[in-house]
Protein backbone atom coordinates (compact mmCIF):
# COMPACT_ATOMS: atom_id res chain seq x y z
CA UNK A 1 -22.96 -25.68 -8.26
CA UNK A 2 -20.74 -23.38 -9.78
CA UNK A 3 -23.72 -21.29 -10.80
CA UNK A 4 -24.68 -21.23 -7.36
CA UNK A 5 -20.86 -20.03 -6.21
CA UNK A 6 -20.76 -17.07 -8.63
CA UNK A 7 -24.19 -15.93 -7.81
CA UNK A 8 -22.66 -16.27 -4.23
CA UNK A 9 -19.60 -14.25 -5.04
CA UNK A 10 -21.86 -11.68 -7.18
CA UNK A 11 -24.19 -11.01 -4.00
CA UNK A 12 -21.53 -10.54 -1.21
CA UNK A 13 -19.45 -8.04 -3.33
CA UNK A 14 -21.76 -5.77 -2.25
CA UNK A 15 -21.23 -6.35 1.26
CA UNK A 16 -17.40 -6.57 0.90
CA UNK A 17 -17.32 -3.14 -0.54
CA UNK A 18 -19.13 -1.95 2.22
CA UNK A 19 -17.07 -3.50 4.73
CA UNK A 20 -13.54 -1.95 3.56
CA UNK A 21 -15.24 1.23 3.45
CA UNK A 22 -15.37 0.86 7.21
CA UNK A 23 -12.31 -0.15 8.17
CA UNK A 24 -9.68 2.32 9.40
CA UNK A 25 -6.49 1.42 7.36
CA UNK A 26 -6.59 2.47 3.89
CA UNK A 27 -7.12 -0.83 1.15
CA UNK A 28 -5.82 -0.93 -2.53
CA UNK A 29 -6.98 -3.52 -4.69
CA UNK A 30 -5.22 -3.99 -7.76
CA UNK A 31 -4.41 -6.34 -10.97
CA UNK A 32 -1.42 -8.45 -11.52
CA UNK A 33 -0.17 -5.09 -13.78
CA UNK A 34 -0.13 -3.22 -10.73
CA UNK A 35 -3.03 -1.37 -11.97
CA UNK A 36 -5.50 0.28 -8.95
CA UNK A 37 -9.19 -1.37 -8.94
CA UNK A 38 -10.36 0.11 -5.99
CA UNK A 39 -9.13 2.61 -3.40
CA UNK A 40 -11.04 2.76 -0.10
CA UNK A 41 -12.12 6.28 1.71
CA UNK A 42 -9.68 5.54 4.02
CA UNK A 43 -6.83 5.39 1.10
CA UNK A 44 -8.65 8.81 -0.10
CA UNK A 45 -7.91 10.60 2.92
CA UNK A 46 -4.20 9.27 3.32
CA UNK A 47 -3.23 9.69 0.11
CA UNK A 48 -4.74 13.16 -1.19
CA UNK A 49 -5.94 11.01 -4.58
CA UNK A 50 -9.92 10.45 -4.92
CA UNK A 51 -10.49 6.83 -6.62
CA UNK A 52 -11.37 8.26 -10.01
CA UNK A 53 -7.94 9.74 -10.03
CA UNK A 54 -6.61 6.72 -9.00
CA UNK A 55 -8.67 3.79 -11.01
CA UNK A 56 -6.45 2.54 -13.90
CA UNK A 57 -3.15 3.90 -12.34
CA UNK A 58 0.01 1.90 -11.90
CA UNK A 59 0.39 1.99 -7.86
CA UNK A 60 4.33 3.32 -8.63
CA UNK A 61 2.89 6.97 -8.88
CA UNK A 62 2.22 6.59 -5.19
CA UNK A 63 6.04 5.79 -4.82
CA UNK A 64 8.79 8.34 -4.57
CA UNK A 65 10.22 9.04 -7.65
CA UNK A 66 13.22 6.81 -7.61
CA UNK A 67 11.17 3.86 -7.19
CA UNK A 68 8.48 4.24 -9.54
CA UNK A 69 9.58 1.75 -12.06
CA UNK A 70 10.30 -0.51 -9.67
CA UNK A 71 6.48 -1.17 -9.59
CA UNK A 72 6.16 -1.28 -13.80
CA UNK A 73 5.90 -5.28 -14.02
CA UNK A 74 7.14 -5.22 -18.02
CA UNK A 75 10.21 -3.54 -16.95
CA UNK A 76 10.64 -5.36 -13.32
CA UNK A 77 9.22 -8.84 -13.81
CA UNK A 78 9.08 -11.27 -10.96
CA UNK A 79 10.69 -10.64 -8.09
CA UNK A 80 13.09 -7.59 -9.39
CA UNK A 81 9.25 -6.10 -8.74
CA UNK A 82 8.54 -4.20 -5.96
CA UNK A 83 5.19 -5.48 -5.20
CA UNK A 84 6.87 -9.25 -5.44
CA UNK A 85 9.22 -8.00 -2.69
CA UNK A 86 6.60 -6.37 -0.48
CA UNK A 87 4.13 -9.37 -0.49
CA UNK A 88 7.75 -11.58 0.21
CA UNK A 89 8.63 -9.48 3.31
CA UNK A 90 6.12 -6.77 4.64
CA UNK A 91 7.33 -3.65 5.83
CA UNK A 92 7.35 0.05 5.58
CA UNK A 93 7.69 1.99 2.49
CA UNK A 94 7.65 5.59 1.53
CA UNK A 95 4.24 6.99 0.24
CA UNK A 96 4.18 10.37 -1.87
CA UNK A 97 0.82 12.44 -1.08
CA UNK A 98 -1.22 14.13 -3.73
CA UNK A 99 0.14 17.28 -2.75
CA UNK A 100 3.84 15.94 -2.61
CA UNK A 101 4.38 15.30 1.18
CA UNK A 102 6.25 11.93 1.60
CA UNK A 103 4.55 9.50 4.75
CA UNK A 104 5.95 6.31 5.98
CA UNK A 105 3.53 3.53 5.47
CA UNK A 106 2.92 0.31 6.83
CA UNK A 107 2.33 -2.13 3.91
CA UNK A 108 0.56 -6.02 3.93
CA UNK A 109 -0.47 -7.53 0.91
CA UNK A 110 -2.85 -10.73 0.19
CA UNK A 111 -3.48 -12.25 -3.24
CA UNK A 112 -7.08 -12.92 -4.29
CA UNK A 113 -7.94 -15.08 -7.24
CA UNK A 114 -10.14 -13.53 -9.80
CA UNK A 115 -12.10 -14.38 -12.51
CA UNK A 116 -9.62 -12.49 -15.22
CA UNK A 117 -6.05 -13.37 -13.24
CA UNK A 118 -4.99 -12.65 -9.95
CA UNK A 119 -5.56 -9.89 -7.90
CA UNK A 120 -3.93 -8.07 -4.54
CA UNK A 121 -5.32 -6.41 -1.91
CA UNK A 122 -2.76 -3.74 -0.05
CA UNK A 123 -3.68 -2.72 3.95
CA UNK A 124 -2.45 0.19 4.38
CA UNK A 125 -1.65 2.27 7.72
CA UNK A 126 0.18 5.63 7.71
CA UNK A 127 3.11 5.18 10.62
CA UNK A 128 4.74 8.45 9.95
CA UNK A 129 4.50 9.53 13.61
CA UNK A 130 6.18 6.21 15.00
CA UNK A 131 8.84 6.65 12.15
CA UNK A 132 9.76 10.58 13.04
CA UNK A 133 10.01 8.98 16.93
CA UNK A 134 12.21 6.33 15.90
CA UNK A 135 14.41 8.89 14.61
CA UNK A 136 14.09 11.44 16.74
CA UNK A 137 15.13 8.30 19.72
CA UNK A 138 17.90 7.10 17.33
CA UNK A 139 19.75 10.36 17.49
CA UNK A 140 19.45 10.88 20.74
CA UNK A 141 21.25 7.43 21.20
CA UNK A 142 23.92 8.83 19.28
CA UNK A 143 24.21 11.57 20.62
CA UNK A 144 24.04 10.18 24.34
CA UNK A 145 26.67 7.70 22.89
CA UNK A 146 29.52 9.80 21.93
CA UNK A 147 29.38 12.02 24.01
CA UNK A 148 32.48 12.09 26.44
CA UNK A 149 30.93 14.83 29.13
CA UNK A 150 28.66 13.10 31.93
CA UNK A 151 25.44 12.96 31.76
């Protein structure tokens, strides 16, 4: 039986591969270091990185600067990590591009186990534009707000 199960798991790899290579939103797999197993085409394009750049990489280069260790689980064990706190409570996060321009990102996590420990896949949509509009509505508010001339 369990023969049968990894033979299973062996043959729809394959087909799982294939499938997030579909998908829209880019996908991260990666070990319980934090360490990036697999980057989708998706991930490629939103993040300026090709997967052999990537592969081996803690996923705190992707952060800005100031939170890059955040993501280093021997320095930030448990939940003082910042993958801990994402997969807690899901939101968005700030995403550094290959070529240095920051997007906002929309972040959900699930754990996998694996044969070797655990491991985490990341969904990943870019929500810059609703973020800038957000902001751009916010201070409008404000400015609407405290105003004291009719408008």
């Amino acid at each position: 039986m369990e023969r049968l199960s990894r033979s299973l798991a062996g043959d729809m790899l394959p087909l799982l591969s294939a499938a997030l290579e579909q998908v829209d939103s880019g996908v991260i797999v990666f070990d319980g270091q934090n360490r990036i197993v697999y980057f989708n085409k998706a991930m490629e394009a939103l993040s300026g990185w090709s997967r052999d750049e990537v592969a081996g990489r803690n996923l705190g280069f992707l952060a800005p600067e100031v939170m890059r260790e955040r993501y280093d689980s021997d320095l930030h064990p448990g939940s003082a990590n910042r993958v801990r706190e994402l997969a807690s409570q899901p939101r968005d996060v700030q995403m550094v591009r290959k070529d240095g321009q920051t997007r906002w990102i929309s972040v959900a996590l699930a754990r996998t186990p694996a044969v070797d420990g655990q491991l985490h896949m990341a969904f990943i949509r870019d929500v810059t534009t609703r973020r800038q509009r957000q902001e751009r509505e916010r201070l409008l508010s404000l400015g609407f707000d405290e105003t004291q001339s009719a408008v």
